[in-house]
Protein backbone atom coordinates (compact mmCIF):
# COMPACT_ATOMS: atom_id res chain seq x y z
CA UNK A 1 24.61 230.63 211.52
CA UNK A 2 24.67 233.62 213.41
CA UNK A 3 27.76 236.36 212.80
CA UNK A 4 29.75 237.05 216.53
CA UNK A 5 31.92 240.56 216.60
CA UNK A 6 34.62 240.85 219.11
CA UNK A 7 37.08 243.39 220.23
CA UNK A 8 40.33 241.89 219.82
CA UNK A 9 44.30 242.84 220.15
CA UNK A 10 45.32 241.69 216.66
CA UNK A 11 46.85 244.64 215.37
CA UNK A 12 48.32 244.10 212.60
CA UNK A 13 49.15 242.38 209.21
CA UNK A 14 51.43 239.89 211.45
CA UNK A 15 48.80 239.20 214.20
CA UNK A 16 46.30 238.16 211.49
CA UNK A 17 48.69 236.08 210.18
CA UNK A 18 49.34 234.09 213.67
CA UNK A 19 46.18 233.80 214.23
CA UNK A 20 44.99 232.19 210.82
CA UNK A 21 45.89 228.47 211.08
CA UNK A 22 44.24 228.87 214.64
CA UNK A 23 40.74 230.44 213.65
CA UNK A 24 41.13 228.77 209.81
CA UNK A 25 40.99 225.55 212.08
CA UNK A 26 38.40 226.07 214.58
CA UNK A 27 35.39 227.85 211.82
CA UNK A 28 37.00 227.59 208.66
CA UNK A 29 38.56 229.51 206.14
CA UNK A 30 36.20 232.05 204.87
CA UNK A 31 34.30 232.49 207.93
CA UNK A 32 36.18 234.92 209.47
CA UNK A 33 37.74 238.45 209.56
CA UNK A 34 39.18 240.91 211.24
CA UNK A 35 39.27 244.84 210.48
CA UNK A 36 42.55 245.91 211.56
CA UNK A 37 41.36 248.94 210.60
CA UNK A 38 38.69 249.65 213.41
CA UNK A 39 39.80 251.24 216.48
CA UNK A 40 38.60 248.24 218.36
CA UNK A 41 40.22 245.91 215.78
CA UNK A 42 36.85 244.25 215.11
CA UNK A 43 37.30 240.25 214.35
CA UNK A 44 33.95 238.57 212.83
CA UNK A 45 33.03 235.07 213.11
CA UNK A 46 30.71 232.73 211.99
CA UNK A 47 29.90 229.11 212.72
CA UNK A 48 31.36 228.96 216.52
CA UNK A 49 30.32 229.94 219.73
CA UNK A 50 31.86 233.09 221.40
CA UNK A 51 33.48 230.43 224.18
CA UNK A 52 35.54 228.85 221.22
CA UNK A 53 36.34 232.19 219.27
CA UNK A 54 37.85 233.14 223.12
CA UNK A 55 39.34 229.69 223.60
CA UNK A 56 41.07 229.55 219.94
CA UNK A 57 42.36 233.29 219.96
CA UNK A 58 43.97 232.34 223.92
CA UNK A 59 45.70 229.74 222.44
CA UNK A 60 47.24 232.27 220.31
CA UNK A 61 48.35 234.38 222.01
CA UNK A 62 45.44 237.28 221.70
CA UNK A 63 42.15 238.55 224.19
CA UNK A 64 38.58 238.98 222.80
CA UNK A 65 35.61 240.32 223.69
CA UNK A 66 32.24 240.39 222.54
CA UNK A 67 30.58 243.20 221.18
């Protein structure tokens, strides 16, 4: 399945952990990421459409948008 990049607000350590059990949930485990790192805070996801990816992060509290 195809890989989806978006430019997120999770910031830090703590933001990637509230938004685990949400994305761990909606495309699994290992099939995400984000680089906290990157200026743009770069989250990577496979196996879901960039609707859900929107719709899950929402409902956590976080924006993304895809690069």
């Amino acid at each position: 399945m195809e890989k989806l990049t978006f430019k997120t607000n999770i910031k830090c350590g703590g933001c990637v952990a509230t938004v685990t059990p949400f994305l761990n949930k909606a495309v699994g485990e290992n099939n995400w990421q984000v680089d906290t790192q990157n200026p743009d805070k770069l989250l990577t996801v496979e196996g879901a459409t960039a609707d859900q990816v929107k719709e899950v992060l929402k409902d956590a509290g976080y924006k993304a948008e895809l690069v």
